[in-house]
C-alpha atoms as a PDB file:
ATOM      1  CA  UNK A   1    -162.353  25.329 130.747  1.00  0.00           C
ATOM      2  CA  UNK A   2    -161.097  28.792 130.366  1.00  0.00           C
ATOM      3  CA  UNK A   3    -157.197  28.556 128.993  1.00  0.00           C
ATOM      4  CA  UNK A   4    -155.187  30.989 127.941  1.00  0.00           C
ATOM      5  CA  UNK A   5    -151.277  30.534 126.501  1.00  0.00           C
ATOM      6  CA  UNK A   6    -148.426  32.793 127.201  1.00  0.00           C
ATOM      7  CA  UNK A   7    -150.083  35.872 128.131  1.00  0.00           C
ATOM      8  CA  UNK A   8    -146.745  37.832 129.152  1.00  0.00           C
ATOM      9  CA  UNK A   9    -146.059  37.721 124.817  1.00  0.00           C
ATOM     10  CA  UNK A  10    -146.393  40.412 123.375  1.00  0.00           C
ATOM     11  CA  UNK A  11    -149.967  39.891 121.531  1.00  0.00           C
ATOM     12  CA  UNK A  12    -153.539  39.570 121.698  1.00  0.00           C
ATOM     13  CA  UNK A  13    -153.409  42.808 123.980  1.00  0.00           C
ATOM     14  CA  UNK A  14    -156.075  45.527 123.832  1.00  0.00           C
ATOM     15  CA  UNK A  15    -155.534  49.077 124.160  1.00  0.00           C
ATOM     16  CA  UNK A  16    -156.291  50.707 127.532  1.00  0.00           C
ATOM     17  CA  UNK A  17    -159.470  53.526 127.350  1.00  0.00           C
ATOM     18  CA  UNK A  18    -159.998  56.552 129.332  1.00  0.00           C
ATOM     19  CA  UNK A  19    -163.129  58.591 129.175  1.00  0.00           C
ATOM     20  CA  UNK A  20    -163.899  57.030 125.741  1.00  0.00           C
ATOM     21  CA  UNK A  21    -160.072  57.340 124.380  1.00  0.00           C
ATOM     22  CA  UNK A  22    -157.255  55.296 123.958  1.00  0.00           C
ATOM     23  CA  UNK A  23    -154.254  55.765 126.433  1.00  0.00           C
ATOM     24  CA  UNK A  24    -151.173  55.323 124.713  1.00  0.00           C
ATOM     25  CA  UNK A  25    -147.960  52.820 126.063  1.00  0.00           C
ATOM     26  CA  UNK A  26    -150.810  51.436 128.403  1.00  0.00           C
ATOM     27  CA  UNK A  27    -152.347  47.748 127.130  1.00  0.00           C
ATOM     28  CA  UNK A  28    -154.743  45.346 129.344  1.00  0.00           C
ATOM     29  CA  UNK A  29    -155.942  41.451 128.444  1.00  0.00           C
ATOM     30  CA  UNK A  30    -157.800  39.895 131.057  1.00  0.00           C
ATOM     31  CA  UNK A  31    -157.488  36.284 132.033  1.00  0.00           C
ATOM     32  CA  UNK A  32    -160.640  35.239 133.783  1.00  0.00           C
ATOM     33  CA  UNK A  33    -163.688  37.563 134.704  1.00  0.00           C
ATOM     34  CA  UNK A  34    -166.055  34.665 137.189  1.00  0.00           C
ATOM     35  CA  UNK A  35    -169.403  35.026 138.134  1.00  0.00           C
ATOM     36  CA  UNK A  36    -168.615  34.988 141.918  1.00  0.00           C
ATOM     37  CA  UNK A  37    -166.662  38.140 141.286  1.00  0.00           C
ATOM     38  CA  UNK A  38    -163.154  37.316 140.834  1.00  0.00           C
ATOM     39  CA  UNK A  39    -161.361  38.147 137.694  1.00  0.00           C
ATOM     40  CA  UNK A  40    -157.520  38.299 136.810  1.00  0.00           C
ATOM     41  CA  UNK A  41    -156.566  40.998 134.542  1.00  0.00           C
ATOM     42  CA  UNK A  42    -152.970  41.648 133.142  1.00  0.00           C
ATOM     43  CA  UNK A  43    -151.452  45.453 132.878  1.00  0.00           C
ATOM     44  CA  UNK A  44    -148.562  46.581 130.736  1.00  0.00           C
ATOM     45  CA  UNK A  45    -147.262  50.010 130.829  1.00  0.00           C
ATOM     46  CA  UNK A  46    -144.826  51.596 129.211  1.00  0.00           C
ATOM     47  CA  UNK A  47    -142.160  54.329 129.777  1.00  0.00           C
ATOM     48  CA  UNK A  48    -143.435  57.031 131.390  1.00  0.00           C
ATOM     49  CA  UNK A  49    -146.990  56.633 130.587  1.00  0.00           C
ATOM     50  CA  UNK A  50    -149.920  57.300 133.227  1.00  0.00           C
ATOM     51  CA  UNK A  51    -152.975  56.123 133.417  1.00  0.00           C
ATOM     52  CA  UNK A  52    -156.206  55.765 135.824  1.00  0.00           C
ATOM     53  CA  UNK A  53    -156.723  52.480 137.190  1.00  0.00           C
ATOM     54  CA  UNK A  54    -160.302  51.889 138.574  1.00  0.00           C
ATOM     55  CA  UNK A  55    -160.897  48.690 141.308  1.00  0.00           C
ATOM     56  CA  UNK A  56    -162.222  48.705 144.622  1.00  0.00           C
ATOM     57  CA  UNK A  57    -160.368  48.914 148.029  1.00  0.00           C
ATOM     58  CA  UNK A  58    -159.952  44.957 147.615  1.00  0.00           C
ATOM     59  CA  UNK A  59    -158.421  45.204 144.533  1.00  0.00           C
ATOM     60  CA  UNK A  60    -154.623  43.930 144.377  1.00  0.00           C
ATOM     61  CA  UNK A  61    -152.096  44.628 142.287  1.00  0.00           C
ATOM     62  CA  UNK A  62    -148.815  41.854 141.379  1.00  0.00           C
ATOM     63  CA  UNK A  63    -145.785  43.619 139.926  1.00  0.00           C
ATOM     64  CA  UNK A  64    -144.772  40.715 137.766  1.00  0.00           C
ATOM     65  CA  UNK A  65    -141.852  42.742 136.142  1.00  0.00           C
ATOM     66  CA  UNK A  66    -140.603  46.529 135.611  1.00  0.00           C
ATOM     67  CA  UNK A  67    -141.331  49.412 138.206  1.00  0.00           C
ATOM     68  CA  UNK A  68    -144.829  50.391 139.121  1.00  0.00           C
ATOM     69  CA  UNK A  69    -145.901  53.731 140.878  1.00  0.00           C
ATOM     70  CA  UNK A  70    -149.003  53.957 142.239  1.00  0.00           C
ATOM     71  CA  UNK A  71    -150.046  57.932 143.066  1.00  0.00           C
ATOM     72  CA  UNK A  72    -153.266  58.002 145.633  1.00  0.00           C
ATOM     73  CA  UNK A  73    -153.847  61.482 145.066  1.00  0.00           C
ATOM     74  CA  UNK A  74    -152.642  62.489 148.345  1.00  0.00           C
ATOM     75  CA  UNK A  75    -150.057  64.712 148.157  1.00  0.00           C
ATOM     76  CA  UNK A  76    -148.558  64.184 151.752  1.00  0.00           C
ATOM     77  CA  UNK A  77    -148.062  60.436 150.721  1.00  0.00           C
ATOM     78  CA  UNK A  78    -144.828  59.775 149.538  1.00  0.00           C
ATOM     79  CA  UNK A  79    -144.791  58.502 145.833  1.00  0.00           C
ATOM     80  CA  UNK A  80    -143.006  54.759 146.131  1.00  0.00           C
ATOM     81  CA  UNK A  81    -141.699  52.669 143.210  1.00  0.00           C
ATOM     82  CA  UNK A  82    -142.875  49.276 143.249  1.00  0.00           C
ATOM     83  CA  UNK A  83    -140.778  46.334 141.919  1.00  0.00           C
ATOM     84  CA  UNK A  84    -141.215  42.567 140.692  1.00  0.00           C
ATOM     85  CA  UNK A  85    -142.808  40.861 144.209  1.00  0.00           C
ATOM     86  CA  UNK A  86    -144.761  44.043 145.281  1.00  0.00           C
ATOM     87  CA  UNK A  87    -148.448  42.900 146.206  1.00  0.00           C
ATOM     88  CA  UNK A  88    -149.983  46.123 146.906  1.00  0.00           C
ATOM     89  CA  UNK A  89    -153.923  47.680 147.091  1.00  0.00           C
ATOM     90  CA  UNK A  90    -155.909  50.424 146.026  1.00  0.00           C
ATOM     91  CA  UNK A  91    -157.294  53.451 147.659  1.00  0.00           C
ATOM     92  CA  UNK A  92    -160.520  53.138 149.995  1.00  0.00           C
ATOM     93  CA  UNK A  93    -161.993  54.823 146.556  1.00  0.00           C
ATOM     94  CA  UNK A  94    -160.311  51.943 144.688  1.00  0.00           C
ATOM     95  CA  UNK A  95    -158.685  54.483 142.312  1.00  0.00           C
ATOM     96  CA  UNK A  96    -155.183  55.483 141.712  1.00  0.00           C
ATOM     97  CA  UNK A  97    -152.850  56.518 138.766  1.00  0.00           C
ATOM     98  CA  UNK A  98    -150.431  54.109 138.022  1.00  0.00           C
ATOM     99  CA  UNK A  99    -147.052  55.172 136.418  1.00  0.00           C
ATOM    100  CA  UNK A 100    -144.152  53.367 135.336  1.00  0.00           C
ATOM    101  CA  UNK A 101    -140.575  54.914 135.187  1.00  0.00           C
ATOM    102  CA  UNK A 102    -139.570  52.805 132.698  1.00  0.00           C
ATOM    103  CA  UNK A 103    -141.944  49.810 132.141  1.00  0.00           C
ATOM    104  CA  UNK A 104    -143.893  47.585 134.143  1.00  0.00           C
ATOM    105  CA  UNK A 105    -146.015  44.166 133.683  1.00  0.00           C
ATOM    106  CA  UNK A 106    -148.528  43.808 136.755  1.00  0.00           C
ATOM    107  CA  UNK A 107    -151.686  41.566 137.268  1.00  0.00           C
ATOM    108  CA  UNK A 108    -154.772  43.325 138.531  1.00  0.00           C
ATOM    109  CA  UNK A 109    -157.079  41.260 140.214  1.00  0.00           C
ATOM    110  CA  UNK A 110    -160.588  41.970 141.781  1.00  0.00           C
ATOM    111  CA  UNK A 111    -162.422  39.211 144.370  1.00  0.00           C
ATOM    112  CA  UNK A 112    -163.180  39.026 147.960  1.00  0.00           C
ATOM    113  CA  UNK A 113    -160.389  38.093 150.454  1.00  0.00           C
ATOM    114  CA  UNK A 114    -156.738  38.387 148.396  1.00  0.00           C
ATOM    115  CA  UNK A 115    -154.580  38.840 151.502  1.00  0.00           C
ATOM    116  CA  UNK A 116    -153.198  41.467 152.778  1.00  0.00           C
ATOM    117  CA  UNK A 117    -150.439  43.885 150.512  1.00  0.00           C
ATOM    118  CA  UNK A 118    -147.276  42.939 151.015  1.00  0.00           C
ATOM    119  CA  UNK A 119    -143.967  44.762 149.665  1.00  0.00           C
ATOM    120  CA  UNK A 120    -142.302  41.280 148.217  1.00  0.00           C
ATOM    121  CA  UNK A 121    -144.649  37.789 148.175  1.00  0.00           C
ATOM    122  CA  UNK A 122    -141.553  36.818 146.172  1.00  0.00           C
ATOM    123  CA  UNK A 123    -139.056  37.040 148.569  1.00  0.00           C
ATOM    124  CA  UNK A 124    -137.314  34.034 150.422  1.00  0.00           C
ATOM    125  CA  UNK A 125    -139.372  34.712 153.602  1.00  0.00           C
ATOM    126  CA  UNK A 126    -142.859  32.427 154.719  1.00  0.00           C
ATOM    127  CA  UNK A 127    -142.476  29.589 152.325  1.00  0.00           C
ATOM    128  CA  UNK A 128    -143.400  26.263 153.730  1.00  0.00           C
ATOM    129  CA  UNK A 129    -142.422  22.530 152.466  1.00  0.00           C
ATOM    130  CA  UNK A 130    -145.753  20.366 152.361  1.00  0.00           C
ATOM    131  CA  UNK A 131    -144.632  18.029 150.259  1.00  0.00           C
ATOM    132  CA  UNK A 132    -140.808  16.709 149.122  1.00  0.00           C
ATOM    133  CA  UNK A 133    -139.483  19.536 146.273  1.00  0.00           C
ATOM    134  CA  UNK A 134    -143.007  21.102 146.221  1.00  0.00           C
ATOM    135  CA  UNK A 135    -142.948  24.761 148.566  1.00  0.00           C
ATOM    136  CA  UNK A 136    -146.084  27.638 148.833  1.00  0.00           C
ATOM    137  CA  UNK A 137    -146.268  30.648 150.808  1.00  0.00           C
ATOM    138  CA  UNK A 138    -149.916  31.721 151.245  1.00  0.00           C
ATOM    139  CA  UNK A 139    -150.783  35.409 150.899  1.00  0.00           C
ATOM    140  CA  UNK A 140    -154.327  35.033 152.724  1.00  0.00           C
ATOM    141  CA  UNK A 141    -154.253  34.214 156.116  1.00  0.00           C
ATOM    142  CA  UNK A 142    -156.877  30.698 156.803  1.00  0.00           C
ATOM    143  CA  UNK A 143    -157.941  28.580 159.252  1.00  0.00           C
ATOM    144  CA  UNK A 144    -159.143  25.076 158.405  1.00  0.00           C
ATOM    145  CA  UNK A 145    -161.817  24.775 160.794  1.00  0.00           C
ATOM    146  CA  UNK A 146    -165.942  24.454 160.299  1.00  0.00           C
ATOM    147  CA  UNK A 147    -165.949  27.890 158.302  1.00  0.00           C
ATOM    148  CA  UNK A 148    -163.109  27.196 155.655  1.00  0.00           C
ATOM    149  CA  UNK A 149    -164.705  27.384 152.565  1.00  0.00           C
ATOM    150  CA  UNK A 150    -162.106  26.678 150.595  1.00  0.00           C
ATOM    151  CA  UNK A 151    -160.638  30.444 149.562  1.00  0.00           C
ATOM    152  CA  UNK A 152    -156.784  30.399 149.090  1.00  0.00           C
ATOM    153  CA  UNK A 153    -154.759  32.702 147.759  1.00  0.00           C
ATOM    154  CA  UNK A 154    -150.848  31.613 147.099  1.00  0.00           C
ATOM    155  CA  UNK A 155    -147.700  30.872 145.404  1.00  0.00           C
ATOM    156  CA  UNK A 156    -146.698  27.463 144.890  1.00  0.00           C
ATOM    157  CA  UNK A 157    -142.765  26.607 143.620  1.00  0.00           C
ATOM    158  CA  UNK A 158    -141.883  23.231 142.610  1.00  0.00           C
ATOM    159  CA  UNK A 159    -138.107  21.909 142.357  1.00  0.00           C
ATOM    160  CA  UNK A 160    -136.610  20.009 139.408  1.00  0.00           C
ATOM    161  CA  UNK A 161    -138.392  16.848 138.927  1.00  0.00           C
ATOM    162  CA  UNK A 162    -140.978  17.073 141.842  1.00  0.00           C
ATOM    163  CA  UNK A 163    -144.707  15.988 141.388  1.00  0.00           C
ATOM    164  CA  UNK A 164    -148.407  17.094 142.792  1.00  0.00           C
ATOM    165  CA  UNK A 165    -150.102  13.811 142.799  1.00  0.00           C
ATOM    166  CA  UNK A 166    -153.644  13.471 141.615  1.00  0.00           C
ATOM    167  CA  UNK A 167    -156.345  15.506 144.037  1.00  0.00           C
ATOM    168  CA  UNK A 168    -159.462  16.912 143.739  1.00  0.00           C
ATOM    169  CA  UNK A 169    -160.872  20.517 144.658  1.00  0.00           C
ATOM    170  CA  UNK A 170    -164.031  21.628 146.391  1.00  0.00           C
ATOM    171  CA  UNK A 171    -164.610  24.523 144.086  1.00  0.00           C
ATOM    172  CA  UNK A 172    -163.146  26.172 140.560  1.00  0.00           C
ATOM    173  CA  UNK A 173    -159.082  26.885 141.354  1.00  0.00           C
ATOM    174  CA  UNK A 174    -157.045  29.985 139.294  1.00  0.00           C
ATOM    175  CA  UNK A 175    -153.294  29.174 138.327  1.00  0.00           C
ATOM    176  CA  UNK A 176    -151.312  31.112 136.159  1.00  0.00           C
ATOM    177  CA  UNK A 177    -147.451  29.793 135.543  1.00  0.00           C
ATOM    178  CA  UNK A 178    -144.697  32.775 136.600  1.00  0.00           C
ATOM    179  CA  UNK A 179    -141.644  30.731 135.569  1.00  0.00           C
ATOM    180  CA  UNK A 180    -140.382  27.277 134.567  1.00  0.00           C
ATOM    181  CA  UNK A 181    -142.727  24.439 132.451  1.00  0.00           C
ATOM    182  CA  UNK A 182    -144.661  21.852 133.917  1.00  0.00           C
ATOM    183  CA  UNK A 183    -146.519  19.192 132.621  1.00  0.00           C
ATOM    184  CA  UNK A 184    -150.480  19.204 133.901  1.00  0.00           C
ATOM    185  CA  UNK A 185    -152.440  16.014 133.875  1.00  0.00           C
ATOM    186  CA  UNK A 186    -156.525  16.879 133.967  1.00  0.00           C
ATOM    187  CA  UNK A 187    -158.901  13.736 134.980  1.00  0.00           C
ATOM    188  CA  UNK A 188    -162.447  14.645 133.659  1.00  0.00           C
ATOM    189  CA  UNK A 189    -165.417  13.036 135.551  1.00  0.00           C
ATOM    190  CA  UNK A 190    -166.142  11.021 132.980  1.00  0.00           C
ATOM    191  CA  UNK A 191    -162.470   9.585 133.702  1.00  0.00           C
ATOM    192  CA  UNK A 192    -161.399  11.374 130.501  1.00  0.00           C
ATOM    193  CA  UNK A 193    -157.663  12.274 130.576  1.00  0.00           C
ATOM    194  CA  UNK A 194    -155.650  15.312 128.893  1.00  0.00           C
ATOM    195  CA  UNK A 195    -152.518  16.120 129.361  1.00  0.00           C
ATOM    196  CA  UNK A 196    -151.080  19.571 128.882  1.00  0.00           C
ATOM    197  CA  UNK A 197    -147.810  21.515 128.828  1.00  0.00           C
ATOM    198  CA  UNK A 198    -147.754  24.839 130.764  1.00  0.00           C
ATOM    199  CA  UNK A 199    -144.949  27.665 130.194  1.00  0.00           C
ATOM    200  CA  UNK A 200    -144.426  30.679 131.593  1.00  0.00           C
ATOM    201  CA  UNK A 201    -147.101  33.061 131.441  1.00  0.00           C
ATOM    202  CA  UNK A 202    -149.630  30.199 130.806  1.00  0.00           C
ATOM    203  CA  UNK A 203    -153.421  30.959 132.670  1.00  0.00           C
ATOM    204  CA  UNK A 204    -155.703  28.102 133.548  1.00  0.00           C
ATOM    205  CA  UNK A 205    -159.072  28.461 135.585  1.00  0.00           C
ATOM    206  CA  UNK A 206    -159.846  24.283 136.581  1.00  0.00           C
ATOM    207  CA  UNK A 207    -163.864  24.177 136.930  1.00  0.00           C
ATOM    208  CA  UNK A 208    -164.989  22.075 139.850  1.00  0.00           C
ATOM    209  CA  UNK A 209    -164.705  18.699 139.520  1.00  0.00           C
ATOM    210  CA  UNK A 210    -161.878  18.657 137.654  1.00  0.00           C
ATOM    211  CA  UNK A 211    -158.887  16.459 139.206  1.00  0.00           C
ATOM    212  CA  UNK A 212    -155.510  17.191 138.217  1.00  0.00           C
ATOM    213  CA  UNK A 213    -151.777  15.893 138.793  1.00  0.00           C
ATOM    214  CA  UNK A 214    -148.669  18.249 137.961  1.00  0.00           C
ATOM    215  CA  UNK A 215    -144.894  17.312 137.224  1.00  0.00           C
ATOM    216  CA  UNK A 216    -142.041  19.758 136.905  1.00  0.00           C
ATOM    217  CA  UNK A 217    -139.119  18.630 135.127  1.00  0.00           C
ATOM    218  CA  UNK A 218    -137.639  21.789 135.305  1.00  0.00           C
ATOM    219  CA  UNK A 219    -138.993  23.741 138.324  1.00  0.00           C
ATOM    220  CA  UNK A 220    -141.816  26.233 138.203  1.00  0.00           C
ATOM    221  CA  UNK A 221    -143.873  28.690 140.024  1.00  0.00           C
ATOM    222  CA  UNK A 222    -147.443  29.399 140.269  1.00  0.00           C
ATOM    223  CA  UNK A 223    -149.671  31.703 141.570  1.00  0.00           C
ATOM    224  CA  UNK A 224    -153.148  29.900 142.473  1.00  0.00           C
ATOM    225  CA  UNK A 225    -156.572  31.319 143.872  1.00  0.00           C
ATOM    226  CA  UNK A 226    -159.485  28.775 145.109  1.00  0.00           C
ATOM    227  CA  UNK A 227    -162.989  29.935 144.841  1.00  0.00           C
ATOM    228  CA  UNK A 228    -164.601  30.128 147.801  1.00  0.00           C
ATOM    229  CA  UNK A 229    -168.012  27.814 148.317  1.00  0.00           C
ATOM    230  CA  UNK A 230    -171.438  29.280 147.623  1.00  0.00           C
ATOM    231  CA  UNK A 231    -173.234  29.774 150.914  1.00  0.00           C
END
């Protein structure tokens, strides 16, 4: 099971490269990099710096903190500064040059079907109560019908002491922590338990059939992506 620890610290980052050089002020560390095509990929840039980011049109981009500007090349388009909640694409070409007036900590991440861009997922607008004290907004549109195959894309926030009991997934499911702690119960097949503490910052990718139950004592958010089924 792929794990990583608070990833928004400031180690275990690599340098960014452009045509076989090092860009300076620009660092990546990527989370998760699946076989089905998804990966997760953290950006931090700092003041002033530029750099060429290369994706597809698919592509999304999370401002997670700081100011990102993202420069299409076109110069009839409007340069716009991008702040913590901006969910926004790439270029048909899936390149763009990616600035930050002062500094900026985004997630980058590549897969099929991420929703469409949006200018604040973090806002107070579309979140839904499915359960007491636990709250998501989805960022991909779905329909639970015959052809759901199980790709989500979403925030989830729990409240102060509120609890996900114990369920299973159809397929491999993506969280990585935002804010708060929570404490994350995994049920193996074997019926082998572990329980783990999650912080801020904190990346798990759950491999199908993994069953888990989660328990905020303190309140957290999450962003979480379901891999779709193999057809």
């Amino acid at each position: 099971m792929t794990s990583h620890g608070a990833t928004f610290s400031p180690i275990k980052w690599a340098p960014a490269v452009q045509a076989g050089e090092q860009v300076q002020g620009v660092w990546t560390k990527e989370l998760l990099r699946s076989d089905n095509g998804d990966s997760f990929t953290l950006l931090r840039i700092g003041h002033g710096t530029r750099f060429e980011l290369s994706g597809s049109a698919v592509s999304r981009i999370l401002v997670l903190d700081g100011e990102l500007v993202v420069s299409t090349g076109d110069k009839q388009e409007q340069e716009k500064v991008h702040r913590s909640g901006a969910y926004r694409g790439l270029p048909a070409d899936g390149t763009a040059v990616v600035s930050s007036p002062d500094r900026c900590l985004a997630l980058l991440l590549n897969g099929a079907r991420l929703g469409d861009p949006a200018d604040d997922v973090f806002s107070p607008d579309g979140w839904h109560e499915w359960s007491p004290g636990q709250w998501s907004k989805l960022l991909l549109e779905v329909k639970l019908d015959d052809n759901f195959d199980e790709r989500v894309v979403g925030l989830a926030h729990f409240e102060p002491g509120s609890v996900a009991p114990r369920h299973p997934h159809q397929t491999a499911h993506r969280f990585l922590f935002l804010d708060g702690e929570a404490d994350d119960e995994l049920v193996f097949p074997d019926g082998t338990r572990q329980t783990a503490h999650r912080v801020r910052g904190d990346f798990v990718d759950y491999p199908y059939p993994i069953e888990h139950q989660t328990f905020s004592k303190t309140g957290c958010t999450i962003l979480f992506l379901h891999e779709p089924i193999a057809r």
